[in-house]
Each structure stands twice: as C-alpha cells, then as structure tokens.
N, C-alpha and C. Protein backbone atom coordinates (compact mmCIF):
# COMPACT_ATOMS: atom_id res chain seq x y z
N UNK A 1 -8.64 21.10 15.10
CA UNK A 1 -7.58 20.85 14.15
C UNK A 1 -8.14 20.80 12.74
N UNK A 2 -7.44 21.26 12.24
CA UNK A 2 -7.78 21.28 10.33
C UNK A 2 -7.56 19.81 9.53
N UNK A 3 -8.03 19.38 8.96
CA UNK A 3 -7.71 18.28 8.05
C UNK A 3 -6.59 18.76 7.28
N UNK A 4 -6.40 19.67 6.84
CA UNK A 4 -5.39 20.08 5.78
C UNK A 4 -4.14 20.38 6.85
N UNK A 5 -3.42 20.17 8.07
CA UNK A 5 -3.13 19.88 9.09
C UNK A 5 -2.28 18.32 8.96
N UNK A 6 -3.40 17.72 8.47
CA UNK A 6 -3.12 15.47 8.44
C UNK A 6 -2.71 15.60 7.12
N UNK A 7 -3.01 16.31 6.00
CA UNK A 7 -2.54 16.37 4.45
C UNK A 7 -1.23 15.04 4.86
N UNK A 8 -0.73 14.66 3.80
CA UNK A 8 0.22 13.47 3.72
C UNK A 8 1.35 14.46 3.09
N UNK A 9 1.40 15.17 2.44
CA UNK A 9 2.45 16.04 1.67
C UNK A 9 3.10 16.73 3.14
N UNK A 10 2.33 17.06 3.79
CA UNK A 10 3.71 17.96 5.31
C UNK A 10 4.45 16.46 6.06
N UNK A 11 3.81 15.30 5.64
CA UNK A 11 4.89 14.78 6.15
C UNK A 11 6.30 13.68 5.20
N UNK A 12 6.62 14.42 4.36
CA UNK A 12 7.37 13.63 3.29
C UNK A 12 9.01 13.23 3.64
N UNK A 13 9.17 14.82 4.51
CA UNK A 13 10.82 15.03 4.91
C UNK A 13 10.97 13.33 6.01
N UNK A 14 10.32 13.46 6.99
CA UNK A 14 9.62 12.77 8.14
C UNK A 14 9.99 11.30 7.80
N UNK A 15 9.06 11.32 6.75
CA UNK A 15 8.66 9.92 6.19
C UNK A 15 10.03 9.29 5.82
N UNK A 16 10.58 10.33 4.85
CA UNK A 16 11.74 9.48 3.67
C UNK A 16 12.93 9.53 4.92
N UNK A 17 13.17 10.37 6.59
CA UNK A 17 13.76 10.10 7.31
C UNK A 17 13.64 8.69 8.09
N UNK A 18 12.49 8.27 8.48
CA UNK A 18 11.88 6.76 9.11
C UNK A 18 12.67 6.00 7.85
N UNK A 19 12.06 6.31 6.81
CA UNK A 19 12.40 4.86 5.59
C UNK A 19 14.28 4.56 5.85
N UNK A 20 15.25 5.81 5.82
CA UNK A 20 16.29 5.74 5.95
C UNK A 20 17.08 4.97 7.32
N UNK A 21 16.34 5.25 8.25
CA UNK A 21 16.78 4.31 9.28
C UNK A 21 15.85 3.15 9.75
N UNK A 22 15.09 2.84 8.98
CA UNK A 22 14.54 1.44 9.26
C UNK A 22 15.44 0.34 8.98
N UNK A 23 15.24 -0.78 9.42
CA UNK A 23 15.90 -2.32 9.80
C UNK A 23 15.66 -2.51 8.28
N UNK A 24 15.90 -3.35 7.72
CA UNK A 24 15.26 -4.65 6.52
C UNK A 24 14.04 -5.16 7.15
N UNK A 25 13.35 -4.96 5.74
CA UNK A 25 12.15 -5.58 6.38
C UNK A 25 11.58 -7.12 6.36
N UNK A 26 11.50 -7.87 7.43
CA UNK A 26 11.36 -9.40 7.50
C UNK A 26 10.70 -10.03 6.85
N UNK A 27 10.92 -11.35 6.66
CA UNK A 27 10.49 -11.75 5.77
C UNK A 27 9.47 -12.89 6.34
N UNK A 28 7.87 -11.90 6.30
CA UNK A 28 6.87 -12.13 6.94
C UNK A 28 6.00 -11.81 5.96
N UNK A 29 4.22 -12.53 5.52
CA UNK A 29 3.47 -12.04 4.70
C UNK A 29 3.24 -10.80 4.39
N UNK A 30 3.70 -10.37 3.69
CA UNK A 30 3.38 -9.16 3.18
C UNK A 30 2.13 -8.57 1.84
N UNK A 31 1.19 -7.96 2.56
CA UNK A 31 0.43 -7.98 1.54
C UNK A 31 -0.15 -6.55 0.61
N UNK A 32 0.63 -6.17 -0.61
CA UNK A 32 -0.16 -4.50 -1.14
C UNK A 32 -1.10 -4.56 -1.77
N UNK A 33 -2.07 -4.05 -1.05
CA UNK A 33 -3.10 -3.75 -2.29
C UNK A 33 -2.73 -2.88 -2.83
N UNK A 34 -3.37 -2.73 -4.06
CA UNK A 34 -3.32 -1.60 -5.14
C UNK A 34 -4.43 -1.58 -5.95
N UNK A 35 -5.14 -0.06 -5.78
CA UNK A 35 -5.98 0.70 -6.63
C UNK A 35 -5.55 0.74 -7.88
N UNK A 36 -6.25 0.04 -8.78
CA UNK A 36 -6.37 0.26 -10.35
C UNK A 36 -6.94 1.07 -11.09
N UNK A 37 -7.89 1.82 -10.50
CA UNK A 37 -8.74 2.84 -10.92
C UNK A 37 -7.79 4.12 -11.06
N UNK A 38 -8.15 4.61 -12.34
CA UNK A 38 -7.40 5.90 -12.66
C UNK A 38 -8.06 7.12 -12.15
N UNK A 39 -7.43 7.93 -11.68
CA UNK A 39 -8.36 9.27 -11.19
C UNK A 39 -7.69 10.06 -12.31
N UNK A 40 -8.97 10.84 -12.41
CA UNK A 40 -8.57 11.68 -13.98
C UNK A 40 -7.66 12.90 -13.60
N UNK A 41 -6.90 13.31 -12.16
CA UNK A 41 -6.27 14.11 -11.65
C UNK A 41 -5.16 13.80 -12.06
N UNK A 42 -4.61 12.32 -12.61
CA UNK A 42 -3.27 12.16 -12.38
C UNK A 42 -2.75 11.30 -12.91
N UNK A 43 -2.17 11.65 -13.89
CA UNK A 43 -1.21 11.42 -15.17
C UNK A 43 -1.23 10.17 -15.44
N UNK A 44 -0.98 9.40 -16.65
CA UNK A 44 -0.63 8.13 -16.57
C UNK A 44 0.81 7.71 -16.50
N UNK A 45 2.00 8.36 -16.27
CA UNK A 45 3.04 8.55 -15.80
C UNK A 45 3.27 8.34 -14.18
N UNK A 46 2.38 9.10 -13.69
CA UNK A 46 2.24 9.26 -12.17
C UNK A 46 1.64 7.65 -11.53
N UNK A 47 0.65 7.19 -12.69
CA UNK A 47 0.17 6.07 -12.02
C UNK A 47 1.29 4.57 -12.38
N UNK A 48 1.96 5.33 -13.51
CA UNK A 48 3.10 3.82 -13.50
C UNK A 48 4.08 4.16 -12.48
N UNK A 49 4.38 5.13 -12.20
CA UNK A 49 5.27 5.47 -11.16
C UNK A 49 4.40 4.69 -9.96
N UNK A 50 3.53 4.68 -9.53
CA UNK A 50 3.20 4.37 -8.14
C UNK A 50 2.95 2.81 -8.67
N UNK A 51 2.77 2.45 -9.41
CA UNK A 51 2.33 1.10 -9.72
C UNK A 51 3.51 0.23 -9.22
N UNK A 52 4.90 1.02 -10.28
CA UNK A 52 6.02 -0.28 -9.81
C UNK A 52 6.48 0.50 -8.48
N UNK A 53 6.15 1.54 -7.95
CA UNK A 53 6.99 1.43 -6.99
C UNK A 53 5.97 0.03 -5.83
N UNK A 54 4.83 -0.08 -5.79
CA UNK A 54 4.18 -0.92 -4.67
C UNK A 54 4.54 -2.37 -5.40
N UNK A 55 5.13 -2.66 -6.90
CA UNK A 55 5.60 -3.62 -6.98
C UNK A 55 6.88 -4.02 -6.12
N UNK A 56 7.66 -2.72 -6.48
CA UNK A 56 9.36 -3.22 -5.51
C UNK A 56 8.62 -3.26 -3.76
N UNK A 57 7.77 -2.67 -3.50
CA UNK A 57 7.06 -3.10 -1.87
C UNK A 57 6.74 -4.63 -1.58
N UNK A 58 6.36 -5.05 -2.88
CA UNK A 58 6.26 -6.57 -2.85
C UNK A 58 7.73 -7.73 -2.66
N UNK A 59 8.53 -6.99 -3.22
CA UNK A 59 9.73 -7.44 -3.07
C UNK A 59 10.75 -7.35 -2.14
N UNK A 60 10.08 -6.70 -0.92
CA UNK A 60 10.68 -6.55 0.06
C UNK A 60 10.45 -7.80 1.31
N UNK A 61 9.50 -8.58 0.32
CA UNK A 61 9.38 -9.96 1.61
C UNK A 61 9.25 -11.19 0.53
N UNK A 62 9.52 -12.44 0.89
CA UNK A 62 9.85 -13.70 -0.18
C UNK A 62 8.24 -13.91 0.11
N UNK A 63 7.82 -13.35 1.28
CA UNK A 63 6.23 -14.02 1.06
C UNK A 63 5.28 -12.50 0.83
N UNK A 64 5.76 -11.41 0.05
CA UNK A 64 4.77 -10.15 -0.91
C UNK A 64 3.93 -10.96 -1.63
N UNK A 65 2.91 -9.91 -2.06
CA UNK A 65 1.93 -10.44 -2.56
C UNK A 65 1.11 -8.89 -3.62
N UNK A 66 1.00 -8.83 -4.31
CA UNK A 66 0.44 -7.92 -4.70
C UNK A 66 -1.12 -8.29 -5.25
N UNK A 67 -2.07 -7.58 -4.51
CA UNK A 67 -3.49 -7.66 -5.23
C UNK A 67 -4.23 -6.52 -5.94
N UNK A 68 -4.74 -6.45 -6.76
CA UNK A 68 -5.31 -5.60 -7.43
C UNK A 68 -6.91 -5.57 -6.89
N UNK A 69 -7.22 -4.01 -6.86
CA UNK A 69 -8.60 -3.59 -6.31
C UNK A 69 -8.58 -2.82 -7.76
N UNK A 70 -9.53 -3.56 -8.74
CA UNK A 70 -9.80 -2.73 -9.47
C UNK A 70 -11.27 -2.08 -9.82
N UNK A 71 -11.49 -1.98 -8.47
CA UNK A 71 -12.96 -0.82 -8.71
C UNK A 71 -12.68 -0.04 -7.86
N UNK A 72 -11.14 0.68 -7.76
CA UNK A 72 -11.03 1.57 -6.57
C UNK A 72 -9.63 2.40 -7.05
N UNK A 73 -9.22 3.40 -6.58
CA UNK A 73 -8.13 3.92 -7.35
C UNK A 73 -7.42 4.27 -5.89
N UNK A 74 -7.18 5.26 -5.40
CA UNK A 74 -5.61 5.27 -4.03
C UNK A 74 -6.33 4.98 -2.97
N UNK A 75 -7.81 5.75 -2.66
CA UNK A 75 -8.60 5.20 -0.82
C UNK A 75 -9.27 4.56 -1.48
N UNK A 76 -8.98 3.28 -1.24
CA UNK A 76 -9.98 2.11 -1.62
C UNK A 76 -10.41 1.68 0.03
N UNK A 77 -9.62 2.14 0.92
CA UNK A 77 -9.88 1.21 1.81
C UNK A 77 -11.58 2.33 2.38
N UNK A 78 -12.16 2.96 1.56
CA UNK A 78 -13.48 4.16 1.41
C UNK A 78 -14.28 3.31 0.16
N UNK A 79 -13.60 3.09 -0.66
CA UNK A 79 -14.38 2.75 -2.21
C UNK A 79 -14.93 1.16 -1.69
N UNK A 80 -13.70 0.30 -1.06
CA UNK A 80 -14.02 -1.19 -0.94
C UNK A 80 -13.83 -1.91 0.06
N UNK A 81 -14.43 -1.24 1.13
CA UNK A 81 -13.87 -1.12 2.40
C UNK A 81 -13.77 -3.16 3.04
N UNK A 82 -14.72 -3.94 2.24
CA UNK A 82 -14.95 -5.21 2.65
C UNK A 82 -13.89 -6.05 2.22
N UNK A 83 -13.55 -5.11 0.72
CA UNK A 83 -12.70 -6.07 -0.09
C UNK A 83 -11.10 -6.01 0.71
N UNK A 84 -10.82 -4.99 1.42
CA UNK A 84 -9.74 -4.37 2.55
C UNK A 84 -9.23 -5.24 3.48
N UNK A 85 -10.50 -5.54 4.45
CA UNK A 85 -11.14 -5.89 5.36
C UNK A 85 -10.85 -7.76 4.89
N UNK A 86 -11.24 -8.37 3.84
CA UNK A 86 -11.23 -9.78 3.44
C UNK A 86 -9.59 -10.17 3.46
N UNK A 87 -8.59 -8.96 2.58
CA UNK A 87 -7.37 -9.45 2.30
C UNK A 87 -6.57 -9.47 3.80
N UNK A 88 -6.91 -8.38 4.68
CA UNK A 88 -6.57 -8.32 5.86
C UNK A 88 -6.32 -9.92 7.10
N UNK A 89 -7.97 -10.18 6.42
CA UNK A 89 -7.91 -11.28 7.23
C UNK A 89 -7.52 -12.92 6.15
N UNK A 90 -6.81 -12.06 5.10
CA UNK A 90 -6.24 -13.51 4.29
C UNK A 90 -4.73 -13.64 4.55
N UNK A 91 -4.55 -12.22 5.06
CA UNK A 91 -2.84 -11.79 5.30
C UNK A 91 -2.77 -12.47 6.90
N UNK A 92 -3.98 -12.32 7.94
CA UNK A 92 -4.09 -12.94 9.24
C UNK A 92 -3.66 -14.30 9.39
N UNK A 93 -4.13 -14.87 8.23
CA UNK A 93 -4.16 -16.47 7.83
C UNK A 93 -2.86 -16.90 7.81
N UNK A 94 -2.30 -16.02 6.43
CA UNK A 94 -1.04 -16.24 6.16
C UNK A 94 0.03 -16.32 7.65
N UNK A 95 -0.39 -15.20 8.18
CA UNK A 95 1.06 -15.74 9.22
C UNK A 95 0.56 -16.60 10.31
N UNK A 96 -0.73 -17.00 10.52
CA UNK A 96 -1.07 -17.80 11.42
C UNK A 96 -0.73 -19.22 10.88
N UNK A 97 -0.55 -19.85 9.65
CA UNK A 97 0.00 -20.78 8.91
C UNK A 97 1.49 -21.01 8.95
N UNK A 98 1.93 -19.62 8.66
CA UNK A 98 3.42 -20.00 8.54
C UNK A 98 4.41 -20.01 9.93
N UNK A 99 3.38 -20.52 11.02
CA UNK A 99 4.08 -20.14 12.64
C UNK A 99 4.31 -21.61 13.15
C-alpha cells in the first residue's frame, strides 16, 4: 500500500459525513493539544483558521482544555512525542478523578 493511499485529504467527504451524524459530544475531559509552531507552508490565515477552530473543539465539553505545544507545529505527537504522552496521562487523571 502507498502512503499517499492514508493522505488525510481522500478522506474529507467521509469525515464531514461521521461529524454530521455524531451524538453531542459528552461532557467528559476533553483535552486539544495544539501545535504553535508555524510551518512556513502555510499561511498565517490558515493557521488562525485551525487555531480557533481547535478552540470551538474545546468548547464542546464544560471540562475542554486547550494546551499549547509550542516547539511543535501539526505532528507534534513526532516533534514531542513525551510532551503527548504526559498530557495523555493528565487527561487519564482527569477522568479517573471525576468518577
């Protein structure tokens, strides 16, 4: 199989079909990271666009959370793989607390 095959762009139709019939999403820790790092590919338009949209992602649970990875720009979970890996298990916490 080709990598360009997994590309994220062949599955957009797909995607924005799942988003349309999904439930509300519960209101359980929710946690986005977000890459701060600018890649010089892509606009600073493009990056406020993705910025607030993972803000309104935060707003989809009373317990969102938004963190900033700023030594990493979209695959951070490649650039900072520990720092990933730490919030993961701070998001573990979170719902093991709130049970």
């Amino acid at each position: 199989m080709s990598s360009r095959q997994w590309n994220e762009v062949h599955y957009v139709e797909e995607t924005a079909r799942q988003i349309q019939q999904a439930v509300p999403f519960p209101n359980k820790p929710l946690f986005v990271i977000t890459g701060m790092k600018k890649s010089p590919f892509v606009s600073q338009h493009a990056l406020d666009i993705r910025l607030n949209h993972q803000q309104e992602l935060v707003q989809l649970s009373r317990y969102g959370k938004q963190i900033l990875a700023k030594r990493s720009g979209h695959f951070l979970q490649f650039t900072e793989p520990e720092f990933v890996l730490q919030m993961i298990r701070n998001c573990i916490s979170c719902c093991a607390n709130s049970i």
